[in-house]
Protein backbone atom coordinates (compact mmCIF):
# COMPACT_ATOMS: atom_id res chain seq x y z
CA UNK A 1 -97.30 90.46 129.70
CA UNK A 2 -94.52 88.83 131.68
CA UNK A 3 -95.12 87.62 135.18
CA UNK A 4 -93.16 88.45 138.56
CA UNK A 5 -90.71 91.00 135.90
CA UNK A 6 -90.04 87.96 133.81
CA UNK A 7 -88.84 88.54 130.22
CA UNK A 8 -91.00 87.29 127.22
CA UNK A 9 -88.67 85.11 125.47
CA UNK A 10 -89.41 83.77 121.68
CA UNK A 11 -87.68 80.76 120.87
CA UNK A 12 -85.99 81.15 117.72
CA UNK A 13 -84.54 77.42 117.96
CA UNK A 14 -85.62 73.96 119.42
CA UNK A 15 -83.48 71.39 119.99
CA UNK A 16 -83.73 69.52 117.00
CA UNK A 17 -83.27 72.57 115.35
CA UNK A 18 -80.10 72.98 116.75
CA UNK A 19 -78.78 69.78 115.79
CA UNK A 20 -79.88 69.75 112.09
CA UNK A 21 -78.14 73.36 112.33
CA UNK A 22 -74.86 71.74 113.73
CA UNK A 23 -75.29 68.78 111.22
CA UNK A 24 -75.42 71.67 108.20
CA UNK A 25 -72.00 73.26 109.56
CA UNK A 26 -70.42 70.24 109.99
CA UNK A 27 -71.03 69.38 106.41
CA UNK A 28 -70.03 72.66 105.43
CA UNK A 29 -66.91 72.14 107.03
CA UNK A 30 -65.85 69.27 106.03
CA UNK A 31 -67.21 70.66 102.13
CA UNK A 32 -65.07 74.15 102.47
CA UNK A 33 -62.11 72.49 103.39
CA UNK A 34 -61.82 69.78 101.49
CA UNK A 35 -61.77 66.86 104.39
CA UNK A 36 -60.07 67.18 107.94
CA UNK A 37 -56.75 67.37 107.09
CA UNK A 38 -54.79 69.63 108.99
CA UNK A 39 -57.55 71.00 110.38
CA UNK A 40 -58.92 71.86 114.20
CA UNK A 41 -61.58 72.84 116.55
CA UNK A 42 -61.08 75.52 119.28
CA UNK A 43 -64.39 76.40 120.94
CA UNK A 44 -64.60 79.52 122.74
CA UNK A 45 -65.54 79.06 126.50
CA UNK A 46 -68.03 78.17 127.62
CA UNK A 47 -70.92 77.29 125.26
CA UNK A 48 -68.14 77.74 122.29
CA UNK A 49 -66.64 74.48 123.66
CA UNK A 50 -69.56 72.67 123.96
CA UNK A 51 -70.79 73.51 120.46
CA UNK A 52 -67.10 72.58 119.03
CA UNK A 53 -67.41 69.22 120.82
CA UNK A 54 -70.87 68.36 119.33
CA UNK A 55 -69.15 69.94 115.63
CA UNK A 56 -66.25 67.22 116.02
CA UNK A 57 -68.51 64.37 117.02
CA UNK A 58 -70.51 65.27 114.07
CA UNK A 59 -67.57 65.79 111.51
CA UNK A 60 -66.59 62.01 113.33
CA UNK A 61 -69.75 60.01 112.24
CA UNK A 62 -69.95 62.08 108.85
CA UNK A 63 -65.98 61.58 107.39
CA UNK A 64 -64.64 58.57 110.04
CA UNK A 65 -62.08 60.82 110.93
CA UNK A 66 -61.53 62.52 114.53
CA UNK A 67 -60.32 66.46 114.24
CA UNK A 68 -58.42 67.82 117.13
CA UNK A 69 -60.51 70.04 119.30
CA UNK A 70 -58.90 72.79 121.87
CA UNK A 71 -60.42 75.10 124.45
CA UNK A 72 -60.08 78.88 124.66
CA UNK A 73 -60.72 81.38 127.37
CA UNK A 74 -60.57 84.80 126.04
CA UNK A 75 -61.32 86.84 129.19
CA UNK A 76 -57.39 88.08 129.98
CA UNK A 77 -57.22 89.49 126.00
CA UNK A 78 -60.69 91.34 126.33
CA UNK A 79 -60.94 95.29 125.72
CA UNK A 80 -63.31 95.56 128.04
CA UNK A 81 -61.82 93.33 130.69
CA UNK A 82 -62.37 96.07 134.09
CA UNK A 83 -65.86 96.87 132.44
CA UNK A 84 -67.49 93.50 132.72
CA UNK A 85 -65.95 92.61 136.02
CA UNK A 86 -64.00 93.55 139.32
CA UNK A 87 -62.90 89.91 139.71
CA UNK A 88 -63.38 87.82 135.72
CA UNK A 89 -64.39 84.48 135.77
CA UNK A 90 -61.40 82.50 134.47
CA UNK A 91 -61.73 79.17 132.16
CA UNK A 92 -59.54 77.09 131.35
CA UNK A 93 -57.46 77.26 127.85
CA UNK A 94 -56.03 74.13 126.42
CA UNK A 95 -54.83 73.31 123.09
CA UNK A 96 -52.70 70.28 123.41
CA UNK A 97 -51.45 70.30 119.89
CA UNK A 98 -49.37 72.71 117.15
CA UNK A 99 -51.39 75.07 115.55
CA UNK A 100 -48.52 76.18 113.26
CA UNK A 101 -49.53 75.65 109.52
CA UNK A 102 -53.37 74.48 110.72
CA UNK A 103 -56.85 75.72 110.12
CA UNK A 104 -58.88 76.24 112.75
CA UNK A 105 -62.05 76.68 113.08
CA UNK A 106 -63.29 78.41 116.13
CA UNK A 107 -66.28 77.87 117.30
CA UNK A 108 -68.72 80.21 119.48
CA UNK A 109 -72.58 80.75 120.57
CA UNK A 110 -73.54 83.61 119.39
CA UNK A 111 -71.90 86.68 117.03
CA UNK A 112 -72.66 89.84 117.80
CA UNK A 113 -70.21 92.79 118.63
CA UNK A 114 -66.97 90.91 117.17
CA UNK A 115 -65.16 91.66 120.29
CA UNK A 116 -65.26 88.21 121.30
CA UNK A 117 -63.77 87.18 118.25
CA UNK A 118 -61.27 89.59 118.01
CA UNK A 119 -60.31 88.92 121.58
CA UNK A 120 -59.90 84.82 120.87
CA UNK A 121 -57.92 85.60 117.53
CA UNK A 122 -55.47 87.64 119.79
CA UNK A 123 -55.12 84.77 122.32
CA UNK A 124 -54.58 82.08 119.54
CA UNK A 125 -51.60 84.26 118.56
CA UNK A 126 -49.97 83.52 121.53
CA UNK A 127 -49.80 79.31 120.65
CA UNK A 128 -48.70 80.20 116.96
CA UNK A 129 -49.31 80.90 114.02
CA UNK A 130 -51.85 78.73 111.75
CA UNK A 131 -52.85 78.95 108.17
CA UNK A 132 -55.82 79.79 108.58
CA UNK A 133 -58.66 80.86 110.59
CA UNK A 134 -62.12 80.34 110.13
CA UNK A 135 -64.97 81.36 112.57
CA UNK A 136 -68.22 78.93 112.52
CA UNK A 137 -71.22 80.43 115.20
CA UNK A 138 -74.47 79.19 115.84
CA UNK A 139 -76.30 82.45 115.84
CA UNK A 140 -75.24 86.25 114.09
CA UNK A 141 -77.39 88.57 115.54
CA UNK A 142 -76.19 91.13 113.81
CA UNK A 143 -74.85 94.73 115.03
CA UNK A 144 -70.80 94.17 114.32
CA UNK A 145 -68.22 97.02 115.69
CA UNK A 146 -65.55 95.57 114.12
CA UNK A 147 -64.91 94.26 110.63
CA UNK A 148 -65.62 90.66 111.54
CA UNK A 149 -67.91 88.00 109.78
CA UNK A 150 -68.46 84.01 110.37
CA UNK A 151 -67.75 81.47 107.93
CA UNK A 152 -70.16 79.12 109.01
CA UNK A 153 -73.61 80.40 110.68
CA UNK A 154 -76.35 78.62 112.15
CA UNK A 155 -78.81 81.44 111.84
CA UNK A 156 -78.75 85.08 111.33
CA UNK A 157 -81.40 86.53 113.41
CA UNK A 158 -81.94 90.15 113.23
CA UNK A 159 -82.06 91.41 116.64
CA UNK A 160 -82.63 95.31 118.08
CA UNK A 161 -79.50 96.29 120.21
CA UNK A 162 -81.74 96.17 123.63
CA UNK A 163 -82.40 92.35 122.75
CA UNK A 164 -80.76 89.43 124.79
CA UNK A 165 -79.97 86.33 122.69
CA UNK A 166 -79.83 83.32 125.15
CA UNK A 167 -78.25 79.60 123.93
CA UNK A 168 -78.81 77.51 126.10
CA UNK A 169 -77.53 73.66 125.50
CA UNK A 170 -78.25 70.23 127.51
CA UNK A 171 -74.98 70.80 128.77
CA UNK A 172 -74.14 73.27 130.91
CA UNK A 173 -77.95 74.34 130.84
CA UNK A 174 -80.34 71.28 131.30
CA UNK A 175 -82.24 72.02 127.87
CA UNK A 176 -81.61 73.03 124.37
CA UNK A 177 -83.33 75.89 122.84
CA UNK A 178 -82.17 79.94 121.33
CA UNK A 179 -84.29 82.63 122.48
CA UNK A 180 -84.63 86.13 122.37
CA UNK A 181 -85.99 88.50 124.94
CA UNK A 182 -86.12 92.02 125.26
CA UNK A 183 -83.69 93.90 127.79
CA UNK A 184 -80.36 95.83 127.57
CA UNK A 185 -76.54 94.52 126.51
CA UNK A 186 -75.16 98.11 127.87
């Protein structure tokens, strides 16, 4: 039984696990398309970007080859914008480079509703249009609403809808692990 109301958590992923996971997509990557030519990172903020980062350092050592990497903040194109906040947290966006013709990968934590995803493909819009888009996560937990699935995933862990999935990574968090714990998304 939890102590003081805290959740159980069960850690799903250590942090060695998470790098021999990142080390698999960055393989796959660098398999599915054929090299880094033409292509991108955008990570979704926050632990999207940090996750892309540690996917382009890894595609770095593997091929010898840097891939651009940009940084996308999806809060002004979410549907449910009013619902999650009275005042959103804004991040910063940056993608210093032409996405016209390119394939991107973007990059996020954790799959789940598709909302995110939907929300960041709407926002890359707006800089152009590439050649292709392909979505890598670290976890799919399942539970879609909308008709969206990852190219590249770190783990599929089936979850109940009342289940929190936490990443947490070195950086912003202090430690590296995935756990789940019960409680309530709605």
């Amino acid at each position: 039984m939890p102590v003081n109301g805290a959740r159980a958590e069960k850690q799903v992923l250590d942090g060695p696990s998470i790098e021999r996971t990142l080390t698999r997509i960055a393989h796959e990557i660098l398999e599915k398309n054929k090299g880094v030519e033409g292509l991108a990172l955008i990570g979704i903020q926050t632990r999207g970007v940090t996750l892309a980062r540690r996917l382009g350092e890894l595609i770095r050592s593997i091929s010898s080859m840097q891939v651009p990497l940009g940084l996308l903040d999806i809060n002004l194109y979410r549907d449910d914008l009013t619902r999650v906040a009275e005042h959103p947290q804004l991040h910063r966006t940056e993608i210093p480079y032409d996405i016209d013709g390119m394939t991107l990968v973007l990059v996020d934590d954790v799959l789940y509703t598709g909302r995110t995803v939907r929300s960041a493909l709407n926002a890359l819009m707006d800089f152009g249009r590439p050649r292709r888009i392909q979505l890598a996560v670290l976890i799919d937990r399942g539970h879609r609403e909308l008709p969206i699935r990852a190219d590249y995933v770190g783990k599929n862990i089936p979850t109940s809808d009342e289940e929190i999935v936490h990443v947490r990574l070195t950086d912003p968090d202090g430690r590296e692990e995935v756990v789940v714990s019960a409680g309530s998304h709605r």
